[in-house]
N, C-alpha and C. Protein backbone atom coordinates (compact mmCIF):
# COMPACT_ATOMS: atom_id res chain seq x y z
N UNK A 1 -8.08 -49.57 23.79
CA UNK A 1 -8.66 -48.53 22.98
C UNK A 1 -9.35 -49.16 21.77
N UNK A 2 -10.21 -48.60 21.40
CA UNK A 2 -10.93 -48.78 20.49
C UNK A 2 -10.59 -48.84 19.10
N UNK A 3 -9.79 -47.90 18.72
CA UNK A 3 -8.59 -47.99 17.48
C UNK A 3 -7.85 -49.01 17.36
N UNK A 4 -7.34 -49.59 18.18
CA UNK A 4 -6.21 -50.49 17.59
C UNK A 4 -6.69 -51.63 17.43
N UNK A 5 -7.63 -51.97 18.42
CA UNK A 5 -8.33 -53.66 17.82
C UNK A 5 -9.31 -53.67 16.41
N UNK A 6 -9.79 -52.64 16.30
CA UNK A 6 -10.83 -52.25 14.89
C UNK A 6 -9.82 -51.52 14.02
N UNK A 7 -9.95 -52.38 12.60
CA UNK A 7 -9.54 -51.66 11.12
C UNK A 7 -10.66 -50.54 10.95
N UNK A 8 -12.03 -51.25 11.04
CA UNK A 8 -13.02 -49.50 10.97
C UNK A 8 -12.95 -48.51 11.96
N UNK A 9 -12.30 -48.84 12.89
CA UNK A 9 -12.12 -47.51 13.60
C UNK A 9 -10.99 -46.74 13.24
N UNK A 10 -9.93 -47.17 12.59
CA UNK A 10 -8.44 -46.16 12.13
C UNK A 10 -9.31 -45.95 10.49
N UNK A 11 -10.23 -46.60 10.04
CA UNK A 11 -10.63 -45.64 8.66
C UNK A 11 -11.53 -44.93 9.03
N UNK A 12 -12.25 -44.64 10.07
CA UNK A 12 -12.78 -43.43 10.53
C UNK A 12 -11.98 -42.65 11.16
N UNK A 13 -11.03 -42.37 11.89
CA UNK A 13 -10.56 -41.59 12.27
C UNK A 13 -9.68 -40.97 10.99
N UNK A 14 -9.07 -41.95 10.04
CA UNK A 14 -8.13 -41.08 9.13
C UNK A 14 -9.45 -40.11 8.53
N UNK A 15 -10.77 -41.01 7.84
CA UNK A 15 -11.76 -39.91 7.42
C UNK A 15 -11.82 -38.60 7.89
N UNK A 16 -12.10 -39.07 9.05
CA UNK A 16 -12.95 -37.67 9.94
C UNK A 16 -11.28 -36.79 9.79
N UNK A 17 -9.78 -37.34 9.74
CA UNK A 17 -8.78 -36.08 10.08
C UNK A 17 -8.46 -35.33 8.44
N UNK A 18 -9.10 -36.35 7.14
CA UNK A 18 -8.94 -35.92 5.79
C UNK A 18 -9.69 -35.10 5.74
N UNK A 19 -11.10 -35.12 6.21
CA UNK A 19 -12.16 -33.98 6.19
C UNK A 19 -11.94 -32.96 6.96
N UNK A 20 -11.37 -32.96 7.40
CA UNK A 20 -10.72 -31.67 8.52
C UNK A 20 -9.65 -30.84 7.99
N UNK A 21 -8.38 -31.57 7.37
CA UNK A 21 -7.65 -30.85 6.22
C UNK A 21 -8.52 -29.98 5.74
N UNK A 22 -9.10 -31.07 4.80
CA UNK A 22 -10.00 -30.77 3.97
C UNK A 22 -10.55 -29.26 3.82
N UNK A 23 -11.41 -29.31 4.71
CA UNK A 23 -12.11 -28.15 5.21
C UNK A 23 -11.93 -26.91 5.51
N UNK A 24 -10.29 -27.14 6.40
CA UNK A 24 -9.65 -26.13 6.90
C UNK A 24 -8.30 -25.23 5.94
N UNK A 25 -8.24 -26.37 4.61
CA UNK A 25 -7.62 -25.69 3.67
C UNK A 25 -8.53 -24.86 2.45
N UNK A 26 -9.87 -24.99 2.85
CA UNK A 26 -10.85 -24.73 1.90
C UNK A 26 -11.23 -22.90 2.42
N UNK A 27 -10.78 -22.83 3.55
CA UNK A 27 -11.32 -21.31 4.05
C UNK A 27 -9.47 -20.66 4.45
N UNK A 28 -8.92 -20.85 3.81
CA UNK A 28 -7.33 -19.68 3.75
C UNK A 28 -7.77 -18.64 2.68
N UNK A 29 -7.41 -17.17 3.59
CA UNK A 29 -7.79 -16.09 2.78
C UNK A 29 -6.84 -15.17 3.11
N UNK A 30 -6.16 -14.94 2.14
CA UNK A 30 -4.99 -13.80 2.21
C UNK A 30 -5.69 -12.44 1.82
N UNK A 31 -5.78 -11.81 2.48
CA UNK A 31 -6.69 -9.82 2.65
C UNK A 31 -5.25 -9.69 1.50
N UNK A 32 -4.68 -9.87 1.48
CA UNK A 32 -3.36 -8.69 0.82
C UNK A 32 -3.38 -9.00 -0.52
N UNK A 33 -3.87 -10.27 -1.41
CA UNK A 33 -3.42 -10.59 -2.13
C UNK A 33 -4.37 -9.20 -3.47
N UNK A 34 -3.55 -8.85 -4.14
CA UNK A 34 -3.83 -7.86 -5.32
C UNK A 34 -4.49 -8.65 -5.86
N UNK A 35 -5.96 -7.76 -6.86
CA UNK A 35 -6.90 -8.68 -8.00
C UNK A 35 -5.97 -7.45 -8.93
N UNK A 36 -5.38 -8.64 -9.57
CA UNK A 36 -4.68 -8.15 -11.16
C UNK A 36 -5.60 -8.83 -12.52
N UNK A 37 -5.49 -8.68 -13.25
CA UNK A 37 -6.21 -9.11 -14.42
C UNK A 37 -5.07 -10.22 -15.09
N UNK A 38 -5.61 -11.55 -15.27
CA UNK A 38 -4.70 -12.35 -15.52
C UNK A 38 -3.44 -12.63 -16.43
N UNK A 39 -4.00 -11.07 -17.73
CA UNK A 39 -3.27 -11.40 -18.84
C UNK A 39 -1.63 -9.48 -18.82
N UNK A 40 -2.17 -9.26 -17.43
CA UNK A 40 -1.09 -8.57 -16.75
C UNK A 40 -0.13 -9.28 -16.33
N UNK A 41 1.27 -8.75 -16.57
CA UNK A 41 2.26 -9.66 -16.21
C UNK A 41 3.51 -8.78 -15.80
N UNK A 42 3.73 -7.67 -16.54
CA UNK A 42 4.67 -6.48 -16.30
C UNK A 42 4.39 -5.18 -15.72
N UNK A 43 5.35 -4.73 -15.06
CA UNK A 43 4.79 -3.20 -14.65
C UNK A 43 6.12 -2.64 -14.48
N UNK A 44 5.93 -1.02 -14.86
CA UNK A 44 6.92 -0.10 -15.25
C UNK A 44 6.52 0.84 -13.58
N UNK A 45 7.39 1.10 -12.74
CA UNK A 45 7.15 2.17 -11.75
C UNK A 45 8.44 3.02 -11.91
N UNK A 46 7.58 4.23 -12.54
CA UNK A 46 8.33 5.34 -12.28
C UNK A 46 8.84 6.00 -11.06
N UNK A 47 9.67 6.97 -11.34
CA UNK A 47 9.99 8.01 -9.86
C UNK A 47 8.87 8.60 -9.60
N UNK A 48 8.54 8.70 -8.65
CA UNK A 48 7.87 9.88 -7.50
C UNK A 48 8.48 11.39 -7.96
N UNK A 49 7.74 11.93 -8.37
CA UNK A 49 8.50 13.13 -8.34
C UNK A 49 8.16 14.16 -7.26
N UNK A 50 8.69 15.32 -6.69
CA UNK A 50 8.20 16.18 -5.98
C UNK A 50 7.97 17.27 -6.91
N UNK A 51 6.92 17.41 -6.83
CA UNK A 51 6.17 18.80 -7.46
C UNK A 51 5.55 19.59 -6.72
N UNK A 52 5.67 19.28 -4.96
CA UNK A 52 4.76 20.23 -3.96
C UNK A 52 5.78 21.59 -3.65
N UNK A 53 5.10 22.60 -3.33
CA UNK A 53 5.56 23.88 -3.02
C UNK A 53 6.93 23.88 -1.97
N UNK A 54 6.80 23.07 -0.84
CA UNK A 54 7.75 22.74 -0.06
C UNK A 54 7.83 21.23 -0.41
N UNK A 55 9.42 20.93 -0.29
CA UNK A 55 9.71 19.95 -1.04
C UNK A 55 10.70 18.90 0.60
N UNK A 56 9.94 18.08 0.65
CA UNK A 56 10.84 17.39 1.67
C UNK A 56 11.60 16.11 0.81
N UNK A 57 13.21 16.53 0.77
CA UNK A 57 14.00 15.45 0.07
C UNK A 57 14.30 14.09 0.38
N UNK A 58 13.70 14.08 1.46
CA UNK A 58 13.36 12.18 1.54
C UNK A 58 12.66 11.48 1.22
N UNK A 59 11.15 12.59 1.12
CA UNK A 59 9.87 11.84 0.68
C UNK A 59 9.65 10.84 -0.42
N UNK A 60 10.11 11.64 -1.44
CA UNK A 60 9.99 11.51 -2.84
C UNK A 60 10.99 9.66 -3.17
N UNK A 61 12.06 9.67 -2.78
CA UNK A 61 13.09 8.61 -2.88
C UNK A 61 12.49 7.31 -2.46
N UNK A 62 12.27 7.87 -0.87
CA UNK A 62 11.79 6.28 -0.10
C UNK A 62 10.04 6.15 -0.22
N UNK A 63 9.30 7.17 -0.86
CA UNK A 63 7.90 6.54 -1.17
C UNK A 63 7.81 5.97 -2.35
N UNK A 64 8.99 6.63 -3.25
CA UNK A 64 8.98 5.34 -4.59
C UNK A 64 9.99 3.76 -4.08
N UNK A 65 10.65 4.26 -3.76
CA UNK A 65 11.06 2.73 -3.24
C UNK A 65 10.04 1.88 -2.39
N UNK A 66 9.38 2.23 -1.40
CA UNK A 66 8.39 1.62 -0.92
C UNK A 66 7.62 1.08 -1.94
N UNK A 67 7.20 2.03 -2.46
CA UNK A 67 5.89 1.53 -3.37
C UNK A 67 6.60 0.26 -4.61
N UNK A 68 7.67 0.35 -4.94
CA UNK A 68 8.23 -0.88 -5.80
C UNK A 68 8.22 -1.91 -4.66
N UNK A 69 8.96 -1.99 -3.97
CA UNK A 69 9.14 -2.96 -2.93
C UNK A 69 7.40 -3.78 -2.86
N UNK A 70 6.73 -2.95 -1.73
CA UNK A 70 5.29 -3.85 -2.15
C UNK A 70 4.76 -4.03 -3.09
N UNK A 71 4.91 -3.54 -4.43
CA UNK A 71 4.09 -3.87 -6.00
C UNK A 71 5.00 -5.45 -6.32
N UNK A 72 6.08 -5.31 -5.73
CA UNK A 72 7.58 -6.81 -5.89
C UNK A 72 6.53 -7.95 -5.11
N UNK A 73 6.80 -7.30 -3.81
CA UNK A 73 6.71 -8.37 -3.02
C UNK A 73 4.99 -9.01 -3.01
N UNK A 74 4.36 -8.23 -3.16
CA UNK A 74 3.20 -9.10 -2.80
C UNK A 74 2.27 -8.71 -4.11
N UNK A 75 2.68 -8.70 -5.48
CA UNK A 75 2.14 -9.40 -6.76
C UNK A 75 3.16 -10.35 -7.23
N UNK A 76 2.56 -10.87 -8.17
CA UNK A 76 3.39 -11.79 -9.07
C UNK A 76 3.78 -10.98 -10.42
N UNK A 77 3.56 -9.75 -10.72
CA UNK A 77 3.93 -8.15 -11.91
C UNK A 77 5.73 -8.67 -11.72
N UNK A 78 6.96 -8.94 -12.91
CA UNK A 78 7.67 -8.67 -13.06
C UNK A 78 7.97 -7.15 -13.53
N UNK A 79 8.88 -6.93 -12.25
CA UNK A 79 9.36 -4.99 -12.66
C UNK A 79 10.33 -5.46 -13.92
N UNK A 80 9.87 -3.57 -14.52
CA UNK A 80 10.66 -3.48 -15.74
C UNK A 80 11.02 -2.01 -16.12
N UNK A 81 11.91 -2.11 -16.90
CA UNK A 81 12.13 -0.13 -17.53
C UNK A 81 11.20 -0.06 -18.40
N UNK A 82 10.98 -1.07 -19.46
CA UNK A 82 10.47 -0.57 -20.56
C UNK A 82 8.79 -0.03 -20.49
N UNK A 83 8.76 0.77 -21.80
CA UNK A 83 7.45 1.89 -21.57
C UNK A 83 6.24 1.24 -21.63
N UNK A 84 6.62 -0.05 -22.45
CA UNK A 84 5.28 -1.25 -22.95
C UNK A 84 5.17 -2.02 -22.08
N UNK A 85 5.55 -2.04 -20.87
CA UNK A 85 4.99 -2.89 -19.47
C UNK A 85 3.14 -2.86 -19.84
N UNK A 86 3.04 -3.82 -18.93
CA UNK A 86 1.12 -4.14 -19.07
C UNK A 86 1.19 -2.85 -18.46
N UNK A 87 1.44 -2.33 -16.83
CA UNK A 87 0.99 -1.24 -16.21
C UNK A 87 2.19 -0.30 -16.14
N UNK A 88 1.96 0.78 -16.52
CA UNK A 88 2.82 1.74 -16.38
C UNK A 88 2.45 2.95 -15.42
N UNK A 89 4.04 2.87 -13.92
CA UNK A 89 2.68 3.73 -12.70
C UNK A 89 3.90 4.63 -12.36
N UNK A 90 3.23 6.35 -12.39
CA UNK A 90 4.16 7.25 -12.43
C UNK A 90 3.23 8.33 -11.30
N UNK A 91 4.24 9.29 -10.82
CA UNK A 91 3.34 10.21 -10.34
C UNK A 91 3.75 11.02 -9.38
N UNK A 92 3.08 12.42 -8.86
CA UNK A 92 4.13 13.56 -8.18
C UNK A 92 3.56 13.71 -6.80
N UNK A 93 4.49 13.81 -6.07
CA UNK A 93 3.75 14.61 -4.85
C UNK A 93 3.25 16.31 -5.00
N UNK A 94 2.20 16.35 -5.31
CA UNK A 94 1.56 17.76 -5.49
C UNK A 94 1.24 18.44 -4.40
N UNK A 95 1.45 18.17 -3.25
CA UNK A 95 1.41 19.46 -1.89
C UNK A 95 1.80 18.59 -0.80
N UNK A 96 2.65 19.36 0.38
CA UNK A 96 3.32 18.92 1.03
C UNK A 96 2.49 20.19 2.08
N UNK A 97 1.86 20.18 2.86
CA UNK A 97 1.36 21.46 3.52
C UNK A 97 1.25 21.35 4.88
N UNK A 98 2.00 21.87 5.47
CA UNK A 98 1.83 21.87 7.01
C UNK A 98 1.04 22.98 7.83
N UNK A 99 0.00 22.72 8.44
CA UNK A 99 -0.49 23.44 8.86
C UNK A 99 -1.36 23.22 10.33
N UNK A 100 -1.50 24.96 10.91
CA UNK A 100 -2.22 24.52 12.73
C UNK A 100 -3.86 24.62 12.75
N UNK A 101 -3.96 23.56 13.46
CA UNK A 101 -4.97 22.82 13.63
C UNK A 101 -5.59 23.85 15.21
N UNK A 102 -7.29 23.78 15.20
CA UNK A 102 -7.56 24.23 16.35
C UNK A 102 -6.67 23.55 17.73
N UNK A 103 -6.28 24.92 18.53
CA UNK A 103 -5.80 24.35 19.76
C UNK A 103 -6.28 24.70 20.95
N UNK A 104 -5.90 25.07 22.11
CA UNK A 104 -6.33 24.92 23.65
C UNK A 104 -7.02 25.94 23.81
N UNK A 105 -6.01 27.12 23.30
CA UNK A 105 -6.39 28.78 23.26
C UNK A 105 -6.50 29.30 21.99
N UNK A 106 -6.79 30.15 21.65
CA UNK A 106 -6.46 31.12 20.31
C UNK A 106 -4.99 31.67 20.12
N UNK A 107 -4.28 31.71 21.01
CA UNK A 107 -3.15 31.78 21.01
C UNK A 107 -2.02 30.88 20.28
N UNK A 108 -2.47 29.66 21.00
CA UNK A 108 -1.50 28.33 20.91
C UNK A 108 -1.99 27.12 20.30
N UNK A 109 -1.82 26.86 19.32
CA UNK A 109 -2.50 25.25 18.91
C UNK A 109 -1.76 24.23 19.78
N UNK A 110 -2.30 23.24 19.81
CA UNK A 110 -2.07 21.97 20.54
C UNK A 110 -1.11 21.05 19.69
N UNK A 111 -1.77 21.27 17.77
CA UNK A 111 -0.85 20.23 17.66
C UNK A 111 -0.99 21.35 15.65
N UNK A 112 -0.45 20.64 15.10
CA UNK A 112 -0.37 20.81 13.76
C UNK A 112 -0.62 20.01 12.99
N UNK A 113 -0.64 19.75 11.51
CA UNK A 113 -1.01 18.75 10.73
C UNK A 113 -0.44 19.30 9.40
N UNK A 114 0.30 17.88 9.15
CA UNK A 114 1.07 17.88 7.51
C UNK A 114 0.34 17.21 6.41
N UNK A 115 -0.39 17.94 5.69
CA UNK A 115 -1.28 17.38 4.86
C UNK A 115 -0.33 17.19 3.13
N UNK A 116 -0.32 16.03 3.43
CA UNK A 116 0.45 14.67 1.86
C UNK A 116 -0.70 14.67 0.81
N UNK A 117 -0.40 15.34 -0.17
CA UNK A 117 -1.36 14.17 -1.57
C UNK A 117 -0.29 14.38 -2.93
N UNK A 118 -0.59 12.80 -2.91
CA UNK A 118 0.46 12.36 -4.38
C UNK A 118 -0.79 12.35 -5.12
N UNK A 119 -0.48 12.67 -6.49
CA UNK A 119 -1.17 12.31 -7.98
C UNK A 119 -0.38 11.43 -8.51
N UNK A 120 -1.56 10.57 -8.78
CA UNK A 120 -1.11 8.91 -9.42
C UNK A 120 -1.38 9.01 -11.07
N UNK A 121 -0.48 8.43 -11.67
CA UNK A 121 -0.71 7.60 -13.42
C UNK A 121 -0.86 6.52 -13.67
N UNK A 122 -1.89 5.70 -13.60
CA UNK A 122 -1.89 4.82 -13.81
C UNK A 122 -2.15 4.10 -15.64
N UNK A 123 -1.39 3.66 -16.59
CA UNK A 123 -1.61 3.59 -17.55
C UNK A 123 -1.62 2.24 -17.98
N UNK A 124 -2.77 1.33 -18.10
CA UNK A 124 -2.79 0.19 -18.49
C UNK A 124 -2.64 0.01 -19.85
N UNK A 125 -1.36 -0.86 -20.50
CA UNK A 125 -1.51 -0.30 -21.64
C UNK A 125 -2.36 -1.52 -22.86
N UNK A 126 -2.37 -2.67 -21.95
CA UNK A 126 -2.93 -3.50 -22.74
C UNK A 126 -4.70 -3.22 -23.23
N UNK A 127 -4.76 -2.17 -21.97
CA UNK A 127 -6.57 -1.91 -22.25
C UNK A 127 -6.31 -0.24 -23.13
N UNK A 128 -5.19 0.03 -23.58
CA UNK A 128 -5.33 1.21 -23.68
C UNK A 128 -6.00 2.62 -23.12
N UNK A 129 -5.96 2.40 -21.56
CA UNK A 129 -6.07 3.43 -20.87
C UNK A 129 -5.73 3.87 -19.53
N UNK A 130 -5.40 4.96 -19.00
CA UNK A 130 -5.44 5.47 -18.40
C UNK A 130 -5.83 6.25 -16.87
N UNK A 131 -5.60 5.63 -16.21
CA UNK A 131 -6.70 6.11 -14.94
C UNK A 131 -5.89 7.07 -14.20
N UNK A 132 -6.50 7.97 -13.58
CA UNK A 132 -5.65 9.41 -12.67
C UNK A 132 -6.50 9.72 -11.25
N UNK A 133 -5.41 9.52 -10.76
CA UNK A 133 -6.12 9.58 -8.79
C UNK A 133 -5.41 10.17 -8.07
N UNK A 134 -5.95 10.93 -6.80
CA UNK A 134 -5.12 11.82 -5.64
C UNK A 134 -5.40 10.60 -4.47
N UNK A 135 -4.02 10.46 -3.96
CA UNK A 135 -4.36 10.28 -2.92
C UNK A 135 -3.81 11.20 -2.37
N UNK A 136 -4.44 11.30 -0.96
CA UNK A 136 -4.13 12.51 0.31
C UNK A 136 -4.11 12.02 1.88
N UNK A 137 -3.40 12.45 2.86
CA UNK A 137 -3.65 12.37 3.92
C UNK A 137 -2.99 13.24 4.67
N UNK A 138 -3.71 13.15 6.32
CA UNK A 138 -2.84 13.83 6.45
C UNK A 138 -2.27 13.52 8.12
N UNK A 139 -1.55 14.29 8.73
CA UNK A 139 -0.66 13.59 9.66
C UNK A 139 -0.21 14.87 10.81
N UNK A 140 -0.77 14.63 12.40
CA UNK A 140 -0.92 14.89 13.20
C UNK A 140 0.35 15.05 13.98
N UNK A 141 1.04 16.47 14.48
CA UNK A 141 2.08 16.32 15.26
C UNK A 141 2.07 17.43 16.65
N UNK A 142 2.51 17.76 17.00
CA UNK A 142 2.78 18.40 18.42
C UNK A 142 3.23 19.91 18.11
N UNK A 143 2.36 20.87 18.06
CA UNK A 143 2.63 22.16 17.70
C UNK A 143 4.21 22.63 18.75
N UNK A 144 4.79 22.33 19.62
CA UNK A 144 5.44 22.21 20.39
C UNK A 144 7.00 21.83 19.38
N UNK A 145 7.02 20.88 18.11
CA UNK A 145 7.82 20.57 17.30
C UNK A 145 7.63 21.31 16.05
N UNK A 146 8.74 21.41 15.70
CA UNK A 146 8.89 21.80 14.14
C UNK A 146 9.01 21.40 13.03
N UNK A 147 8.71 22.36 12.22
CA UNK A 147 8.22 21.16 10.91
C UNK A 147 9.44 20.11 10.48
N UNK A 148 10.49 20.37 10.93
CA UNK A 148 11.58 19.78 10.61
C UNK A 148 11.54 18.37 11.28
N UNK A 149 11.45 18.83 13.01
CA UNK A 149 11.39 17.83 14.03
C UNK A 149 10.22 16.68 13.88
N UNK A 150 9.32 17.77 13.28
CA UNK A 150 7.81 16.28 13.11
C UNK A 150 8.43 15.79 11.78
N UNK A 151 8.68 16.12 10.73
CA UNK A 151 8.91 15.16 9.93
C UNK A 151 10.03 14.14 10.05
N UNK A 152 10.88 14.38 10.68
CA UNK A 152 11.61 13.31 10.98
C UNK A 152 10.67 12.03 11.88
N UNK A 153 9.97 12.34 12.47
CA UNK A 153 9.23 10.99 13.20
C UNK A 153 8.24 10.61 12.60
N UNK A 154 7.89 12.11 12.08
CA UNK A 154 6.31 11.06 10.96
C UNK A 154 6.74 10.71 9.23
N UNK A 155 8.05 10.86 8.55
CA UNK A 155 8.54 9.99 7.62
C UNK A 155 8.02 8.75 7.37
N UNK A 156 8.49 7.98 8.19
CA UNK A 156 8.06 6.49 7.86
C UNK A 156 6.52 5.99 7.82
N UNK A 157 6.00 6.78 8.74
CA UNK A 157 4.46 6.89 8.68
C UNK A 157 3.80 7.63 7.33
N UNK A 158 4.20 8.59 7.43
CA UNK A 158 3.68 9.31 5.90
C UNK A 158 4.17 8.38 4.81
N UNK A 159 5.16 7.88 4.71
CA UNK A 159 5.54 6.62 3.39
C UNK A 159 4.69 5.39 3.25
N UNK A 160 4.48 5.17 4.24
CA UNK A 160 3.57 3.87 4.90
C UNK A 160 2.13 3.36 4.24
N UNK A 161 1.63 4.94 5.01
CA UNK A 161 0.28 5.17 4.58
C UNK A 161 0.13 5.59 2.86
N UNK A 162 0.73 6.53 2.49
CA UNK A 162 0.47 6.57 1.17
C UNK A 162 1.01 5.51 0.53
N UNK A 163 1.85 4.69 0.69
CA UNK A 163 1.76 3.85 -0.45
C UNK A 163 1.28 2.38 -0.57
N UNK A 164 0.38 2.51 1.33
CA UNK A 164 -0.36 1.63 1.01
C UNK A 164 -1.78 1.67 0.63
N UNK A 165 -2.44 3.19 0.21
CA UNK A 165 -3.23 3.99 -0.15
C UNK A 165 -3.12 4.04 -1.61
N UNK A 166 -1.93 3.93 -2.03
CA UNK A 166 -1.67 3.94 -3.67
C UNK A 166 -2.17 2.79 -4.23
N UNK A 167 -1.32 1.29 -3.52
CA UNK A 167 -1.60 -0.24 -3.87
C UNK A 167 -3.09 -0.48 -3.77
N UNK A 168 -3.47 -0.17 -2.75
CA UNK A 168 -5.34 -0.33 -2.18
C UNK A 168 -5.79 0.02 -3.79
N UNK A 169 -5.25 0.97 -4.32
CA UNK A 169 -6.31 2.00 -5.15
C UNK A 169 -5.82 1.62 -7.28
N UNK A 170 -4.56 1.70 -7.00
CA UNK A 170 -4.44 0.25 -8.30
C UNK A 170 -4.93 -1.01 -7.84
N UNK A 171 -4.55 -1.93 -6.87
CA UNK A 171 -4.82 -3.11 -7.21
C UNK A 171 -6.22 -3.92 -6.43
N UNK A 172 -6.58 -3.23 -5.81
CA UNK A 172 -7.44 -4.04 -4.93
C UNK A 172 -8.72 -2.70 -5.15
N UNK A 173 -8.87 -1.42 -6.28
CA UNK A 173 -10.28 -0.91 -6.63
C UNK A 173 -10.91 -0.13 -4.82
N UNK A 174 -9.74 -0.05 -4.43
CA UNK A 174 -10.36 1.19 -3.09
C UNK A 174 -10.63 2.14 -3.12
């Protein structure tokens, strides 16, 4: 082989495998990573409150826990109680609405839909202000089930989506 009798052939090959590192550490791109402002460092997340007309008592618990969990895990924001955090993020679920969707006949819908929107607080306090957003969605089930029965399967989905609809919309400007 050509390598082992030639010294210039093992300093071209280490070249050509440094430029290849090289190169291939030059294009790593994490989609998830939050644009925070550098001189952010703390954040206060309040409870979720339920403020919608019908009130589903799981929602409220595990979409604020969700939403701490990913603001933890994938920023570098130390959580905190206090009110003087850089970001302070609070906010209610304002309608919980289930409703039927065109179906087969006039009689019978096919399926129903639970329409979610939380109102967000977002209060930056180092810029001294304030930003206020709805998010909404909504969520497709089997007129055949009840509102009871669909929310038990679409829970984790409805938590999912909104609070990765919340993060999109503080940290990454969606």
């Amino acid at each position: 082989m050509i390598l082992t009798n030639n010294k210039d052939g093992w300093k071209i090959l280490f070249f050509f495998l440094s430029i290849n590192l090289l190169l291939t550490g030059c294009f790593v791109y994490k989609f998830n990573d939050a644009v925070i402002p550098t001189n952010v460092k703390t954040v206060k997340i309040g409870f979720i409150e339920n403020k919608a007309r019908y009130i589903n008592p799981q929602l409220s618990p595990k979409l604020t826990d969700k939403l701490q969990s990913k603001i933890t895990n994938q920023t570098k924001l130390t959580r905190t109680n206090n009110d003087d955090a850089d970001y302070v993020i609070s906010g209610a679920i304002t309608n919980y609405d289930p409703s039927q969707t065109v179906g087969v006949s006039a009689q019978q819908a096919s399926t129903n839909r639970l329409t979610v929107t939380v109102h967000i607080v977002l209060r930056k306090t180092l810029e001294n202000k304030v930003d206020e957003f709805d998010v909404s969605r909504s969520f497709d089930f089997s007129a055949n089930l009840t509102l009871q029965q669909a929310e038990g399967q679409l829970l984790e989905e409805v938590v999912r989506n909104l609070t990765d609809e919340i993060f999109n919309r503080i940290f990454n400007n969606w």
